[in-house]
N, C-alpha and C. Protein backbone atom coordinates (compact mmCIF):
# COMPACT_ATOMS: atom_id res chain seq x y z
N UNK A 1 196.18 -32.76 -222.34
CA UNK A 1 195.40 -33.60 -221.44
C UNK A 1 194.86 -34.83 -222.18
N UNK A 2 194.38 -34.80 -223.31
CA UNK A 2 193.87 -35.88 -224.23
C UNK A 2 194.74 -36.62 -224.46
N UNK A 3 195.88 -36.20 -224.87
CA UNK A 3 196.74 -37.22 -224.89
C UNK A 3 197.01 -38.24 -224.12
N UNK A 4 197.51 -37.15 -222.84
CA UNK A 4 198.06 -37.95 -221.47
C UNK A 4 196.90 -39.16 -221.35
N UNK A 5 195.61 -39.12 -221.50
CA UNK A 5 194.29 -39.95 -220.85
C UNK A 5 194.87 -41.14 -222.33
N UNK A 6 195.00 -40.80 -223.44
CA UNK A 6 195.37 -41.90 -224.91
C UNK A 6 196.03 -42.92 -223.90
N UNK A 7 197.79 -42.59 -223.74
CA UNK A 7 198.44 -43.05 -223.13
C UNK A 7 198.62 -44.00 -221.78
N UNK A 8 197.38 -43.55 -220.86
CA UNK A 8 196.82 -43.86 -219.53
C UNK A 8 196.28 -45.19 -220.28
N UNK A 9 194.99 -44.88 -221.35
CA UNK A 9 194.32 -46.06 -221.64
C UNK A 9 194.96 -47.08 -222.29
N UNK A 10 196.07 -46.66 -223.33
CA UNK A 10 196.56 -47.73 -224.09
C UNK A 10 197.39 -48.43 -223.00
N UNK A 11 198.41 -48.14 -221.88
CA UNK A 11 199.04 -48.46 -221.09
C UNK A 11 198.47 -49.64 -220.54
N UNK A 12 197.06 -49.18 -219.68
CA UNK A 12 196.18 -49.87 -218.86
C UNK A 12 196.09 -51.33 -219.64
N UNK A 13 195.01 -50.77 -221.51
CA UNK A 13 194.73 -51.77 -222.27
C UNK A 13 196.53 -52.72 -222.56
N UNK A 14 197.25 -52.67 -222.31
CA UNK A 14 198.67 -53.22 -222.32
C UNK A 14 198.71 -54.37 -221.21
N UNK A 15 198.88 -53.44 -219.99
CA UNK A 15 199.14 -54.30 -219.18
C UNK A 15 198.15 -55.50 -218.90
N UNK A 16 196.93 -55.23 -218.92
CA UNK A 16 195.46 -56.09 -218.84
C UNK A 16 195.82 -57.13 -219.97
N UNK A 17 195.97 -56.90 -221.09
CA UNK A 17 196.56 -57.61 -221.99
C UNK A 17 197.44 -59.05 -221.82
N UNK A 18 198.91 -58.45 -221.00
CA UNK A 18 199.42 -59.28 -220.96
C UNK A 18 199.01 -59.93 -219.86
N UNK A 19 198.18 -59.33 -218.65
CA UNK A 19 197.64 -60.49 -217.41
C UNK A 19 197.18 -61.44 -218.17
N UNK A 20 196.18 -60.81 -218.86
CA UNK A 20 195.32 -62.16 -219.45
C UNK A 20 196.33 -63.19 -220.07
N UNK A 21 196.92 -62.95 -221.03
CA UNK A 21 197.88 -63.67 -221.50
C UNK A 21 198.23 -64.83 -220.59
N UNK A 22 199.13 -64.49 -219.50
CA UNK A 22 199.14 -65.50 -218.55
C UNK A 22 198.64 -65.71 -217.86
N UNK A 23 197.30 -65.51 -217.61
CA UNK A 23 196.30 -66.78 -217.20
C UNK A 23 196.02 -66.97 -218.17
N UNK A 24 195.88 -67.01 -219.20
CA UNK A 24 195.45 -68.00 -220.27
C UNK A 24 196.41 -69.20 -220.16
N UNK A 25 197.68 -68.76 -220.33
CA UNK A 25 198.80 -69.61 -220.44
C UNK A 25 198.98 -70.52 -219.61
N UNK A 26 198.43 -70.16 -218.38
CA UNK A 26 198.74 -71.04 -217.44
C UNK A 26 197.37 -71.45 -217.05
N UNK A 27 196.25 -71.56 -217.78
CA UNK A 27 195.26 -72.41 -217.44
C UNK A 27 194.89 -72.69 -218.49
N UNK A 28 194.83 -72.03 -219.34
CA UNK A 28 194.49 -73.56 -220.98
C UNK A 28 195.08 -73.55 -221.98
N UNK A 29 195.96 -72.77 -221.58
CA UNK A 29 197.59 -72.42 -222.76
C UNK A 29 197.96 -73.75 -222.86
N UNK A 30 198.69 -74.25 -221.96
CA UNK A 30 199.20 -75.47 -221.71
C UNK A 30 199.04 -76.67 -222.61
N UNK A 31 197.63 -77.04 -221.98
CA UNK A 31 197.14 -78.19 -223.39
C UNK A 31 197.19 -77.60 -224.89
N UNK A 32 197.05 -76.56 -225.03
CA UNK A 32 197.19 -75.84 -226.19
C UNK A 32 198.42 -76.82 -227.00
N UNK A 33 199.56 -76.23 -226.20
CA UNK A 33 200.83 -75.77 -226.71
C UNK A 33 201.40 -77.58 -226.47
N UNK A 34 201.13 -78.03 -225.51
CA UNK A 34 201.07 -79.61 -225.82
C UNK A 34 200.31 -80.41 -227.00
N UNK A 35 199.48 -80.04 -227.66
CA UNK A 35 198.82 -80.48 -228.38
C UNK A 35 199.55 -80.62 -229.77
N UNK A 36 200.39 -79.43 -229.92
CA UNK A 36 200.83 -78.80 -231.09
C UNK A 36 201.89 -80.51 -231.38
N UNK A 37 202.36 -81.28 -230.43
CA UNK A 37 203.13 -82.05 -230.75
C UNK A 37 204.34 -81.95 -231.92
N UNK A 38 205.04 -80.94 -231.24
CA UNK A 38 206.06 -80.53 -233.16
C UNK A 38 207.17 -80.01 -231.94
N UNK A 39 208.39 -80.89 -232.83
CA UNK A 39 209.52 -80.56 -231.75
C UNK A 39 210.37 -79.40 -232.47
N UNK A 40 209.47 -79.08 -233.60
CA UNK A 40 210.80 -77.96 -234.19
C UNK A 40 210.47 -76.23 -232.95
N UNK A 41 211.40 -75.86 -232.59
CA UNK A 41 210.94 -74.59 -231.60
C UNK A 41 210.44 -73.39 -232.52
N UNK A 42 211.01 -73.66 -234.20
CA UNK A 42 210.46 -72.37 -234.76
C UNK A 42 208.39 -72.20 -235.17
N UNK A 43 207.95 -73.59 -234.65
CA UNK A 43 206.53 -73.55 -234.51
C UNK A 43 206.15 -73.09 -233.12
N UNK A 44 206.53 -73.12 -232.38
CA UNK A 44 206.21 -72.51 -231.19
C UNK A 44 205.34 -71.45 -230.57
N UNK A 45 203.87 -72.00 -230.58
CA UNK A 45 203.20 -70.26 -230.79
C UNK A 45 203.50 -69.65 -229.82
N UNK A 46 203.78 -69.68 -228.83
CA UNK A 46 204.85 -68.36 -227.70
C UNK A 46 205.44 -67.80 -228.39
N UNK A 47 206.66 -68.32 -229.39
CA UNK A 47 207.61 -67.68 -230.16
C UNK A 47 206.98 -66.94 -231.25
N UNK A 48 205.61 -67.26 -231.56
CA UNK A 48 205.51 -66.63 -232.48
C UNK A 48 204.45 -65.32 -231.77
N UNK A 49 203.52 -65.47 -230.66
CA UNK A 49 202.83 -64.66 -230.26
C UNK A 49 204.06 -62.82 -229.50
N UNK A 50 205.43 -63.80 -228.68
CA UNK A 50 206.45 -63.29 -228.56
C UNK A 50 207.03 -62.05 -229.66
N UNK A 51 207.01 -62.77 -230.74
CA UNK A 51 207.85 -61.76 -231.98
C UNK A 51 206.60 -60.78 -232.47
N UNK A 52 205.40 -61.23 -232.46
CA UNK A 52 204.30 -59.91 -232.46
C UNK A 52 204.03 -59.11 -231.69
N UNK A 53 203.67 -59.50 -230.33
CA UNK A 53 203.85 -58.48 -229.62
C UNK A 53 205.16 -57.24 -229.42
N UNK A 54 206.24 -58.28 -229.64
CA UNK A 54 207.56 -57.26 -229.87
C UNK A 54 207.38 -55.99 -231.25
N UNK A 55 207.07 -56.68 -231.94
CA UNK A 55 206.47 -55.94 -233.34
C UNK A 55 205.23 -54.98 -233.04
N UNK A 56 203.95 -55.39 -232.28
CA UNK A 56 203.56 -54.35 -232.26
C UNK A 56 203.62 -53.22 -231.42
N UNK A 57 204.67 -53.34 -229.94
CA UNK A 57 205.25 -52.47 -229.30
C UNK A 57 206.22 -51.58 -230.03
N UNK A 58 207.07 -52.46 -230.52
CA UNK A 58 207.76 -51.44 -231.62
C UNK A 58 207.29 -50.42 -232.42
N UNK A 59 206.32 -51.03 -233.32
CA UNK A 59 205.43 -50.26 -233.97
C UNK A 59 205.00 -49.03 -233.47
N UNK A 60 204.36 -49.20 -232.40
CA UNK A 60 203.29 -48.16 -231.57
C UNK A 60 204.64 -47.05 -231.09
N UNK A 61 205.53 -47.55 -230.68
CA UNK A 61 206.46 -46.34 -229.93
C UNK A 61 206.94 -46.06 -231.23
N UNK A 62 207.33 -46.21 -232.52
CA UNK A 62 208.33 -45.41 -233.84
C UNK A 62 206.87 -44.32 -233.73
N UNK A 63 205.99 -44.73 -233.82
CA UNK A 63 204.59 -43.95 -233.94
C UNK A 63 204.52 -42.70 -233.07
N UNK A 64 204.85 -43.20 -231.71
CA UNK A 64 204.97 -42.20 -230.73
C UNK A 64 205.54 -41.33 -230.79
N UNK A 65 207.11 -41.70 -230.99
CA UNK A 65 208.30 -40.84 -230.92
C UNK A 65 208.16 -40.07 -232.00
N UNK A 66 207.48 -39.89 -233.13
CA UNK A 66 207.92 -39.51 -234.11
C UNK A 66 206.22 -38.25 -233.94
N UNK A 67 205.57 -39.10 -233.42
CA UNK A 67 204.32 -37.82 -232.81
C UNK A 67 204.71 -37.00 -232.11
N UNK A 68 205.74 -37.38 -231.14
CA UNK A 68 206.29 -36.48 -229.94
C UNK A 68 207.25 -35.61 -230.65
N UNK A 69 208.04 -35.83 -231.66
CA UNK A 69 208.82 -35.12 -232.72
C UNK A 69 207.98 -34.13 -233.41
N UNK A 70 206.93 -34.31 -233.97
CA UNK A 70 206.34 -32.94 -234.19
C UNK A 70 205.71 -32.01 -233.94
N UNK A 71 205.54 -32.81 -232.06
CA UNK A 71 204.43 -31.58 -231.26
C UNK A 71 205.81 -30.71 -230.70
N UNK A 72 207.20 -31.10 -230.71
CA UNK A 72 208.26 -30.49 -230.01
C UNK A 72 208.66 -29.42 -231.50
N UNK A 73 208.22 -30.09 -232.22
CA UNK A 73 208.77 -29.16 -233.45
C UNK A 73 207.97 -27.88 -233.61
N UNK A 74 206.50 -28.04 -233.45
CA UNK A 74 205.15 -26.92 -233.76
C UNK A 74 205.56 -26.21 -232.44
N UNK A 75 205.72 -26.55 -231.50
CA UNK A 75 206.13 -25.47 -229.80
C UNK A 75 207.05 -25.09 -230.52
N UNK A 76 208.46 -25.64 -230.72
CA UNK A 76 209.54 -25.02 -230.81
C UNK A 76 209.37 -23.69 -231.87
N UNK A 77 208.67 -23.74 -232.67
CA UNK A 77 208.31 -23.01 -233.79
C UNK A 77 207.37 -22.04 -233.12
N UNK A 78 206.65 -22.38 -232.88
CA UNK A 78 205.72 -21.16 -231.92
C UNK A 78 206.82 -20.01 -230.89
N UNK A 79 207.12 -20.98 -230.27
CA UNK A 79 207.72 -20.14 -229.49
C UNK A 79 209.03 -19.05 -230.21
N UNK A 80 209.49 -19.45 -230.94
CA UNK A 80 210.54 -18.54 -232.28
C UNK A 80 209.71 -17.52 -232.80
N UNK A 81 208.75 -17.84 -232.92
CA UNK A 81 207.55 -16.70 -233.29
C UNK A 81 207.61 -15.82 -232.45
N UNK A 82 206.75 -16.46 -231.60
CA UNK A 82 206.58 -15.55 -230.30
C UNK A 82 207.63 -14.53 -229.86
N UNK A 83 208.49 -14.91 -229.75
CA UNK A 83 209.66 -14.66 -229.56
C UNK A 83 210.41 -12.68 -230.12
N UNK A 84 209.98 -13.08 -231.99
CA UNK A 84 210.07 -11.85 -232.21
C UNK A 84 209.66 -11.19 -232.35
């Protein structure tokens, strides 16, 4: 159950996240990102806010999967117990 509620909140805190994001973006992002005056695209803070967020989604799910890997491992093991 604790978990499931982790998941609920980080989800929630996710999506809220990226709303804000765009309204930011689209109400004072703008001048922001005009301001920057630099035609190279690898300054681009989208591109760069883009490749972090990708990074820290990534991050968080190797984290997950690999949590979910050892609560399937401790059941699976229990239950082999149990078993004999």
């Amino acid at each position: 159950m604790f978990t499931q509620l982790v998941v609920v909140i980080i989800t929630a805190a996710c999506v809220l996240g990226v709303a804000l994001a765009f309204i930011w973006l689209f109400d004072e992002g703008q001048s922001w990102l005009e301001g920057a005056h630099s035609q190279n695209p690898l300054m681009s803070p989208i591109l760069w806010f883009v490749v972090l967020l990708v990074g820290v989604i990534s991050l968080f799910s190797r984290i997950w999967r690999k949590y979910q890997e050892k609560q399937f491992i401790k059941k699976l093991q229990q239950q082999r117990k149990s078993k004999r």
